[in-house]
C-alpha atoms as a PDB file:
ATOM      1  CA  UNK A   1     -74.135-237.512 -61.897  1.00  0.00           C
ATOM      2  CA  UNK A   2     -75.110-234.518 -60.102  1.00  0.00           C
ATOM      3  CA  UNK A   3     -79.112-234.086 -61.412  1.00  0.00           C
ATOM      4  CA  UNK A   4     -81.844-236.635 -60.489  1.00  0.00           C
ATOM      5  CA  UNK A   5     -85.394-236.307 -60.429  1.00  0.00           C
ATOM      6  CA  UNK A   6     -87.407-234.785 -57.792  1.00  0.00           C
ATOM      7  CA  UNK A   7     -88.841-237.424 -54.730  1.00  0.00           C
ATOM      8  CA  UNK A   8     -92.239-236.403 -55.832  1.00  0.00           C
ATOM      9  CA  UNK A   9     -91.014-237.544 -59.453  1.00  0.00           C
ATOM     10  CA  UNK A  10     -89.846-240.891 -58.668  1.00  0.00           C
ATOM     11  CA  UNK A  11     -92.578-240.984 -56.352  1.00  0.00           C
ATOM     12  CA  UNK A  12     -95.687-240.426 -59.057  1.00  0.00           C
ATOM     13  CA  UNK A  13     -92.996-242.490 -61.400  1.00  0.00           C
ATOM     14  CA  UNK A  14     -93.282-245.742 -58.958  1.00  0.00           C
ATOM     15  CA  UNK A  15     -97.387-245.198 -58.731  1.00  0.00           C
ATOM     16  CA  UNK A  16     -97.796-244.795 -62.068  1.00  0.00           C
ATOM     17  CA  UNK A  17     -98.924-241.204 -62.050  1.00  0.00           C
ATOM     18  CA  UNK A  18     -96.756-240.089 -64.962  1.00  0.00           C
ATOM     19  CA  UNK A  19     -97.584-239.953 -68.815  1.00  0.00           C
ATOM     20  CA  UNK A  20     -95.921-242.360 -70.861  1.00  0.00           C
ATOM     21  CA  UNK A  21     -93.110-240.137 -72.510  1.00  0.00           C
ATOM     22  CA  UNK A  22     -92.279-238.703 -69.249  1.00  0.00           C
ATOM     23  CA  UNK A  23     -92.356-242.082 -67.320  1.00  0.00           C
ATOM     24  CA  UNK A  24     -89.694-243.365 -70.305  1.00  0.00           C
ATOM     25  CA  UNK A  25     -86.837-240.509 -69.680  1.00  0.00           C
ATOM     26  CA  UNK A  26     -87.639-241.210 -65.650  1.00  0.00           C
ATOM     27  CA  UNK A  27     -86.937-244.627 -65.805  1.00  0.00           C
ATOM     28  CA  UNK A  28     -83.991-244.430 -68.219  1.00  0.00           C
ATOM     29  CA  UNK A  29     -82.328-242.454 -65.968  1.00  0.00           C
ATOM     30  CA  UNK A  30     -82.784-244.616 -63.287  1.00  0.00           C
ATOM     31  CA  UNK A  31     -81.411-247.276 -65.314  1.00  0.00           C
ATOM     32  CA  UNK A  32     -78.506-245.492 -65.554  1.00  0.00           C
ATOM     33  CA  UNK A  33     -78.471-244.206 -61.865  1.00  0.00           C
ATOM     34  CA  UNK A  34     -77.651-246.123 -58.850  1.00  0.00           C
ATOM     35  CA  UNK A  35     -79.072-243.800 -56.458  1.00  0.00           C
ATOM     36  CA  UNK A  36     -82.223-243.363 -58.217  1.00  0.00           C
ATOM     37  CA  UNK A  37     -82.499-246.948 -58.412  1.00  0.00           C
ATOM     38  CA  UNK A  38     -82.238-247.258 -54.297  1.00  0.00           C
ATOM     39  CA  UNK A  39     -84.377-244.301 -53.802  1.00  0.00           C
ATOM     40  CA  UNK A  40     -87.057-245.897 -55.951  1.00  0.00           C
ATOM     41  CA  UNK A  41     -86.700-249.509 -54.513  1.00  0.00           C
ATOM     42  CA  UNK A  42     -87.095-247.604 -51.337  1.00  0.00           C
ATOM     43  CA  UNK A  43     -90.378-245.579 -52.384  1.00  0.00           C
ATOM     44  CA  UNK A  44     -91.852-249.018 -53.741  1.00  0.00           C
ATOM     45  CA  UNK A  45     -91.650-250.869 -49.864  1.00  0.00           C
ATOM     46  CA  UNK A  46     -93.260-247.765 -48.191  1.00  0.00           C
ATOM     47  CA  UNK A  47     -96.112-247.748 -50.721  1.00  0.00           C
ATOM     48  CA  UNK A  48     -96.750-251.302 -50.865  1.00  0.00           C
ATOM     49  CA  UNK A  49     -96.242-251.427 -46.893  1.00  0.00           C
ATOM     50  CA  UNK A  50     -98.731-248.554 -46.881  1.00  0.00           C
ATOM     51  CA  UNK A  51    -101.239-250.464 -49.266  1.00  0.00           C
ATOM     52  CA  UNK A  52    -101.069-253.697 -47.313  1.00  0.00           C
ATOM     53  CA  UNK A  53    -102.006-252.051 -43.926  1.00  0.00           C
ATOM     54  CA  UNK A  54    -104.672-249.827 -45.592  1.00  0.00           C
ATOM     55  CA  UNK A  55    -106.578-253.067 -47.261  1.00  0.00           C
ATOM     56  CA  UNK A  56    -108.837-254.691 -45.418  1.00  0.00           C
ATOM     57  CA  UNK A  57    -108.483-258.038 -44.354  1.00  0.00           C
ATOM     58  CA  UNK A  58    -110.628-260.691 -46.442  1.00  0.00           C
ATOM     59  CA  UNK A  59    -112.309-263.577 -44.573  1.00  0.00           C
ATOM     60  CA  UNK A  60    -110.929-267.095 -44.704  1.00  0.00           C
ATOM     61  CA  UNK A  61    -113.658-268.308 -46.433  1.00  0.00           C
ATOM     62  CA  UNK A  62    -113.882-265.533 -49.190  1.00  0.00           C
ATOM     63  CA  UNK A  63    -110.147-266.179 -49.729  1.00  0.00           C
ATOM     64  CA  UNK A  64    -110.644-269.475 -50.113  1.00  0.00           C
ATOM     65  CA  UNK A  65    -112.563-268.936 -52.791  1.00  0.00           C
ATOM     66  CA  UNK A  66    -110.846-266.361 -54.407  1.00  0.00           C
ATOM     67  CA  UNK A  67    -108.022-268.821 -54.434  1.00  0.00           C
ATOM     68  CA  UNK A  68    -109.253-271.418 -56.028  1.00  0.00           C
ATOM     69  CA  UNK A  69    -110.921-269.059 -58.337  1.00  0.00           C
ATOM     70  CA  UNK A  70    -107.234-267.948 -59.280  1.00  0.00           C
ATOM     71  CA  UNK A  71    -105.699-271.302 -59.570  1.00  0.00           C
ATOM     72  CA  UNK A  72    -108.632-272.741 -61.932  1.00  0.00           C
ATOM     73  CA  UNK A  73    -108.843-269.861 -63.844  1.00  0.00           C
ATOM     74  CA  UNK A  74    -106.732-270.147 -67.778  1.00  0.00           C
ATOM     75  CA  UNK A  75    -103.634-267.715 -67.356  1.00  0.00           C
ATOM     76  CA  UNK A  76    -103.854-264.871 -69.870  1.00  0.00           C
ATOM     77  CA  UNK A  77    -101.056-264.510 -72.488  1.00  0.00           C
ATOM     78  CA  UNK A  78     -98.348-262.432 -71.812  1.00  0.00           C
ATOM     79  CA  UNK A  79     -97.773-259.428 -74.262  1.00  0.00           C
ATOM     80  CA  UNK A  80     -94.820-260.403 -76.340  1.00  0.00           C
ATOM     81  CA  UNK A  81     -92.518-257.518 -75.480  1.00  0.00           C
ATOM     82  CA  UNK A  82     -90.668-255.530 -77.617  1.00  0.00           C
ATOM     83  CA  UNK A  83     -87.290-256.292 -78.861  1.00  0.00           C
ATOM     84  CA  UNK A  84     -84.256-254.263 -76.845  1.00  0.00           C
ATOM     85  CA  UNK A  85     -82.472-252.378 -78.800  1.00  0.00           C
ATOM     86  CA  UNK A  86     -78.635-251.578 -77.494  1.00  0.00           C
ATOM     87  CA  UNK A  87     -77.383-249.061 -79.404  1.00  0.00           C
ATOM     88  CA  UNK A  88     -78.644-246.149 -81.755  1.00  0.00           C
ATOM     89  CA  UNK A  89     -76.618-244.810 -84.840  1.00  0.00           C
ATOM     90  CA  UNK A  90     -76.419-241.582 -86.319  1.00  0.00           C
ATOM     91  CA  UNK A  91     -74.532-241.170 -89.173  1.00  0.00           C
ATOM     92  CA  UNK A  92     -71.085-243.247 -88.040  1.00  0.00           C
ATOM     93  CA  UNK A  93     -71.676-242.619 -84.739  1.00  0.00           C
ATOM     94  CA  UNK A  94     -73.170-245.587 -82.155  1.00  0.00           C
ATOM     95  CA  UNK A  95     -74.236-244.913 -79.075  1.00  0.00           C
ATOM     96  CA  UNK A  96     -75.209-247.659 -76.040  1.00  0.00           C
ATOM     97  CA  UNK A  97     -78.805-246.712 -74.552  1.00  0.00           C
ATOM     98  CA  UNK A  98     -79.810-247.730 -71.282  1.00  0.00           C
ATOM     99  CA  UNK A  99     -82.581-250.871 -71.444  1.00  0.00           C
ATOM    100  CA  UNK A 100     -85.895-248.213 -70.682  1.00  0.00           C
ATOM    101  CA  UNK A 101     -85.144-246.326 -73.442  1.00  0.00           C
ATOM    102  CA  UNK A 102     -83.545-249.293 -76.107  1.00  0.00           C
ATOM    103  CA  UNK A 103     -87.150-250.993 -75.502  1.00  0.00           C
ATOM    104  CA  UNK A 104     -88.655-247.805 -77.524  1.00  0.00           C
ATOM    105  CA  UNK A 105     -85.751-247.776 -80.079  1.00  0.00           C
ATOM    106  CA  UNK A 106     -87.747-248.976 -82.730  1.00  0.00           C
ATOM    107  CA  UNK A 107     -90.147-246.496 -82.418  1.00  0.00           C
ATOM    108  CA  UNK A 108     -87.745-243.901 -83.594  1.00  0.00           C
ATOM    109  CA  UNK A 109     -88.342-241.937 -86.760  1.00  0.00           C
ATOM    110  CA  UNK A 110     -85.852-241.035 -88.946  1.00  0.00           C
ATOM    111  CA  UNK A 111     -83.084-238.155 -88.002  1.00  0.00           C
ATOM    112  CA  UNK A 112     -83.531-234.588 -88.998  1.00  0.00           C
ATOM    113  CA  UNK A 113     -81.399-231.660 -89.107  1.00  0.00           C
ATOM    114  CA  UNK A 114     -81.957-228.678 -88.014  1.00  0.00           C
ATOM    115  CA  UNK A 115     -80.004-225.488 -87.746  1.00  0.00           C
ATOM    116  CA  UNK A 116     -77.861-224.921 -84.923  1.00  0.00           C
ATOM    117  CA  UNK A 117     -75.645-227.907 -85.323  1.00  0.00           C
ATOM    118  CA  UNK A 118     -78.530-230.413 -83.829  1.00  0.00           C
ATOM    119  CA  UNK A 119     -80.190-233.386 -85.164  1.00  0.00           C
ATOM    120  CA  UNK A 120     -83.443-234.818 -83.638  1.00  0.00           C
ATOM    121  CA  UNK A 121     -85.375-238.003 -84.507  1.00  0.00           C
ATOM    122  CA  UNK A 122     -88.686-238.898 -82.437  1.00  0.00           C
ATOM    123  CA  UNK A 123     -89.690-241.689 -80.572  1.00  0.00           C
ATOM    124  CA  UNK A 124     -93.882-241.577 -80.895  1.00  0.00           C
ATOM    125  CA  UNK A 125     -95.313-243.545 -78.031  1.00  0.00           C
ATOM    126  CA  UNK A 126     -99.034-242.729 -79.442  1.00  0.00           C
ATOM    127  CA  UNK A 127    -100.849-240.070 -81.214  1.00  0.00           C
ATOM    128  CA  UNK A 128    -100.268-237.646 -78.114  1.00  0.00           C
ATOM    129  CA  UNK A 129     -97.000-239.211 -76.566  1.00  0.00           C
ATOM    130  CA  UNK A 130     -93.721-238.205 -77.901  1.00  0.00           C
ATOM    131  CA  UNK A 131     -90.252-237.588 -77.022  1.00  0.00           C
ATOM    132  CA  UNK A 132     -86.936-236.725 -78.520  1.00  0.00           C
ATOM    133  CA  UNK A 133     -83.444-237.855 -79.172  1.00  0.00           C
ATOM    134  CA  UNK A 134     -81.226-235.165 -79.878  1.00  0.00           C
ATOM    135  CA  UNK A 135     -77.728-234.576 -80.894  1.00  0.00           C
ATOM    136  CA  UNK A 136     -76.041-231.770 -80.484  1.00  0.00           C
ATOM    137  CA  UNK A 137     -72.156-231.977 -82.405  1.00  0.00           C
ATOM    138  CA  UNK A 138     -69.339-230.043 -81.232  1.00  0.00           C
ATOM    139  CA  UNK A 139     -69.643-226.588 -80.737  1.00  0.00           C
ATOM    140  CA  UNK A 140     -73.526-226.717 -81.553  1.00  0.00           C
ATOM    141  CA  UNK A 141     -75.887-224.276 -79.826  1.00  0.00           C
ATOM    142  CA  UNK A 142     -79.877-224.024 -79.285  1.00  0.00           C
ATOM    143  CA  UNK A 143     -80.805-220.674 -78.936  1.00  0.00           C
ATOM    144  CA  UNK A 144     -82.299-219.024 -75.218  1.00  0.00           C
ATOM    145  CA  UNK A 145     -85.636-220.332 -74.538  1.00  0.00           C
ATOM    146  CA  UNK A 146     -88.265-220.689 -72.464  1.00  0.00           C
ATOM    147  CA  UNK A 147     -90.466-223.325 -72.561  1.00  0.00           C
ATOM    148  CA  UNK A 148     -94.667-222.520 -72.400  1.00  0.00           C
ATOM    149  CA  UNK A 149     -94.803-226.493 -70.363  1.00  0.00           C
ATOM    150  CA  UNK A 150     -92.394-228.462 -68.778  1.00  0.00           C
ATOM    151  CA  UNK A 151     -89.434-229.959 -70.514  1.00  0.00           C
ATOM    152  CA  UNK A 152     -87.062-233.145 -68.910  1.00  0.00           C
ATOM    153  CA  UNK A 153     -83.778-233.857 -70.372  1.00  0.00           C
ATOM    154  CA  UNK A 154     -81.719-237.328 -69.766  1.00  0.00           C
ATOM    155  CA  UNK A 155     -78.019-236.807 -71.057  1.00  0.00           C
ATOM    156  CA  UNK A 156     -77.369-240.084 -72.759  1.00  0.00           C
ATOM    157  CA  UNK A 157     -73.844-239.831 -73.822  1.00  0.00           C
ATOM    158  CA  UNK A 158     -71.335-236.641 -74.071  1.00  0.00           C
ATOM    159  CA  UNK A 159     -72.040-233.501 -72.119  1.00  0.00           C
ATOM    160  CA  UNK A 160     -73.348-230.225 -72.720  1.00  0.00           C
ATOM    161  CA  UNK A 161     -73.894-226.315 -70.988  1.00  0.00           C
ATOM    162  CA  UNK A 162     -75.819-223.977 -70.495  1.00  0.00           C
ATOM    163  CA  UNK A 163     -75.814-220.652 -68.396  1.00  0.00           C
ATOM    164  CA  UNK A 164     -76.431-222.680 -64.937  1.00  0.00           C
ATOM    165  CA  UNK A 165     -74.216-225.578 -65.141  1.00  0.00           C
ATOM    166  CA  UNK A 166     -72.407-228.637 -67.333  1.00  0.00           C
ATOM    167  CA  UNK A 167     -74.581-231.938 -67.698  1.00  0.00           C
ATOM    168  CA  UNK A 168     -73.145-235.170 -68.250  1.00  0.00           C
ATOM    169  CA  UNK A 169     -74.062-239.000 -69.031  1.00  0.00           C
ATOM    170  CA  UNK A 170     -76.814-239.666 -66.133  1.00  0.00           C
ATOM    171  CA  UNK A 171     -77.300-236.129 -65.362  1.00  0.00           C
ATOM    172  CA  UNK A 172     -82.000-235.460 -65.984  1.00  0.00           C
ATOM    173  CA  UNK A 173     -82.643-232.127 -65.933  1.00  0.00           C
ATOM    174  CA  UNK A 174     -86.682-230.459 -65.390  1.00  0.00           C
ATOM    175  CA  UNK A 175     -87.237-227.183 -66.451  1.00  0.00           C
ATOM    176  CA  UNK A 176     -90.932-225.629 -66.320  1.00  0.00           C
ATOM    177  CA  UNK A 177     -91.636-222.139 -67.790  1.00  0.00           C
ATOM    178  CA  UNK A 178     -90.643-219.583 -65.263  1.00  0.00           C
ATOM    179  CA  UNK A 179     -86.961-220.911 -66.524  1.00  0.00           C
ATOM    180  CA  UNK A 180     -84.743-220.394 -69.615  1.00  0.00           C
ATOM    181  CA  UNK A 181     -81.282-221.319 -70.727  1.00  0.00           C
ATOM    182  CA  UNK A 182     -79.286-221.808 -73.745  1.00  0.00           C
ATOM    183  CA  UNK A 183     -77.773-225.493 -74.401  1.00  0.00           C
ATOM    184  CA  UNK A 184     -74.354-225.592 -76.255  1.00  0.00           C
ATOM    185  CA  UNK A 185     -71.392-228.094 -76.697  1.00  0.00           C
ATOM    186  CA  UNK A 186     -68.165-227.092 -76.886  1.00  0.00           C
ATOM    187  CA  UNK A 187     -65.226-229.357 -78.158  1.00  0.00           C
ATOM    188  CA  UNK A 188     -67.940-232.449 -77.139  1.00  0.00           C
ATOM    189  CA  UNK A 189     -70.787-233.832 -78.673  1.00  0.00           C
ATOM    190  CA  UNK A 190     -73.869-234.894 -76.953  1.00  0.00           C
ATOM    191  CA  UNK A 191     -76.981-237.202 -77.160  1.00  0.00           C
ATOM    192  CA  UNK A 192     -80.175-236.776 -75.133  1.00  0.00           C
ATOM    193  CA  UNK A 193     -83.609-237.326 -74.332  1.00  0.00           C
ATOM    194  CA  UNK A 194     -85.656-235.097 -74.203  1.00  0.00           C
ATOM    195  CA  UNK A 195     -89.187-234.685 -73.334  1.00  0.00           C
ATOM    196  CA  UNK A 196     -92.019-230.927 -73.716  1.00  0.00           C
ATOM    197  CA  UNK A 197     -95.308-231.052 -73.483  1.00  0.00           C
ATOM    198  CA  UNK A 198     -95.348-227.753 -75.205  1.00  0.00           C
ATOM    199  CA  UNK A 199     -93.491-226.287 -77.410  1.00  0.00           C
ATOM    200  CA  UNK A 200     -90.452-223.958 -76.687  1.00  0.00           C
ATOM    201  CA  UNK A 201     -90.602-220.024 -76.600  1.00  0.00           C
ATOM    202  CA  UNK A 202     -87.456-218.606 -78.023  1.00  0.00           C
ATOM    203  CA  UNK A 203     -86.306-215.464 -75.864  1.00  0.00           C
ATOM    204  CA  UNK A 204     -83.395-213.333 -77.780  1.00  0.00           C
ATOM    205  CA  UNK A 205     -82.276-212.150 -80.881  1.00  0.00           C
ATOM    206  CA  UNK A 206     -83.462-213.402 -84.621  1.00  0.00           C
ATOM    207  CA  UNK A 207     -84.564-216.544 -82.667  1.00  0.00           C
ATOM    208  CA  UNK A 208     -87.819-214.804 -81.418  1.00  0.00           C
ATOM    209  CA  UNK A 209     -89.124-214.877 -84.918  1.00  0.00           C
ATOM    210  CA  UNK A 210     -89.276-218.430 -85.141  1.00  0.00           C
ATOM    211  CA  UNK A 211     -91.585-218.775 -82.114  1.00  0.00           C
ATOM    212  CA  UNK A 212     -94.734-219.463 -84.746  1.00  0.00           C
ATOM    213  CA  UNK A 213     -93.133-222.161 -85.599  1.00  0.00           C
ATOM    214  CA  UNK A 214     -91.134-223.661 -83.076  1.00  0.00           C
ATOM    215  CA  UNK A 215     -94.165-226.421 -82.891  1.00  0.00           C
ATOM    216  CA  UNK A 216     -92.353-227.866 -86.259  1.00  0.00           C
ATOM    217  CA  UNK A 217     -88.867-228.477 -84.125  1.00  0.00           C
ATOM    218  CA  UNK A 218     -90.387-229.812 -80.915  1.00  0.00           C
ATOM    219  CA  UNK A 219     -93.689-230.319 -79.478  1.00  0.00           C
END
């Protein structure tokens, strides 16, 4: 892997800071990043080491009674969480997702396919949370674009380009709007997740003309 998230990412990631969608391609990656997941264990001892000097200390007696306030108290029932998912299939393909992400599998809508050689399906947190799987086959191509928010992209499985660099299993990517590129496989297919919080802006050729509607193929 060669592209992690920022500090201040995994930082606002560990405090809770990020939105749902975004949080889910974070921590997927760190699933699948040893690094990340040293960096972050690292991030959580200075903040709670932080927190512990910063509270102030509670009287004997007033812990005392929170105490026994704690231990008489009925324990609330634990959310039953949701079933992890291991793989995702598309067409005869399987693919083996990380735990962050196979938590949210059944979430997924169906697959669509678009032009280009891609297929997406979306994984709808809420009304206003969403993110993306998307496959690119071999030799499939998205054309240049900008983006009008930020996007984040986790490569899941395969590897694909772009005018900057190659991206591979692991590899999380952030783009915000002063940047633009042009994702393509070549003799590789690839699966990743991907994350906008506003829709992309097209930037050459025929490909400008769709930019009324590019809300219909991500958002």
């Amino acid at each position: 892997m060669k592209f992690h998230p920022s500090e201040e990412l995994l930082v606002n990631y560990v405090s809770g800071q990020l939105n749902a969608a975004l949080a889910v391609v974070v921590g997927t990656h760190i699933d699948m990043c040893p690094r990340c997941r040293a960096v972050v264990h690292d991030i959580e001892v200075h903040l709670a080491t932080r927190e512990l000097h910063q509270t102030s200390p509670v009287a004997e007696p007033q812990l005392t009674a929170m105490l026994e306030s704690i231990l008489s108290s009925e324990a609330p029932a634990m959310p039953e969480r949701p079933a992890l998912q291991e793989h995702v299939v598309l067409e005869s393909k399987s693919f083996k997702v990380p735990p962050s992400l196979g938590r949210h599998a059944a979430r997924m809508g169906p697959w669509s396919k678009m032009p280009g050689g891609l297929w997406r399906s979306p994984l709808e947190l809420s009304a206003e949370e969403r993110m993306y799987l998307i496959y690119m086959q071999e030799n499939a191509k998205l054309p240049e674009h900008t983006h009008r928010g930020n996007e984040a992209t986790l490569v899941i499985d395969g590897v694909f380009h772009d005018e900057h660099d190659e991206y591979r299993d692991g590899d999380f990517i952030f783009l915000d709007s002063d940047q633009h590129h042009t994702p393509h496989t070549a003799d590789e297919s690839c699966l990743t997740l991907a994350f906008l919080d506003a829709p992309l802006h097209f930037t050459s050729g025929v490909a400008r003309l769709l930019n009324p509607f590019s809300s219909l193929f991500f958002r």
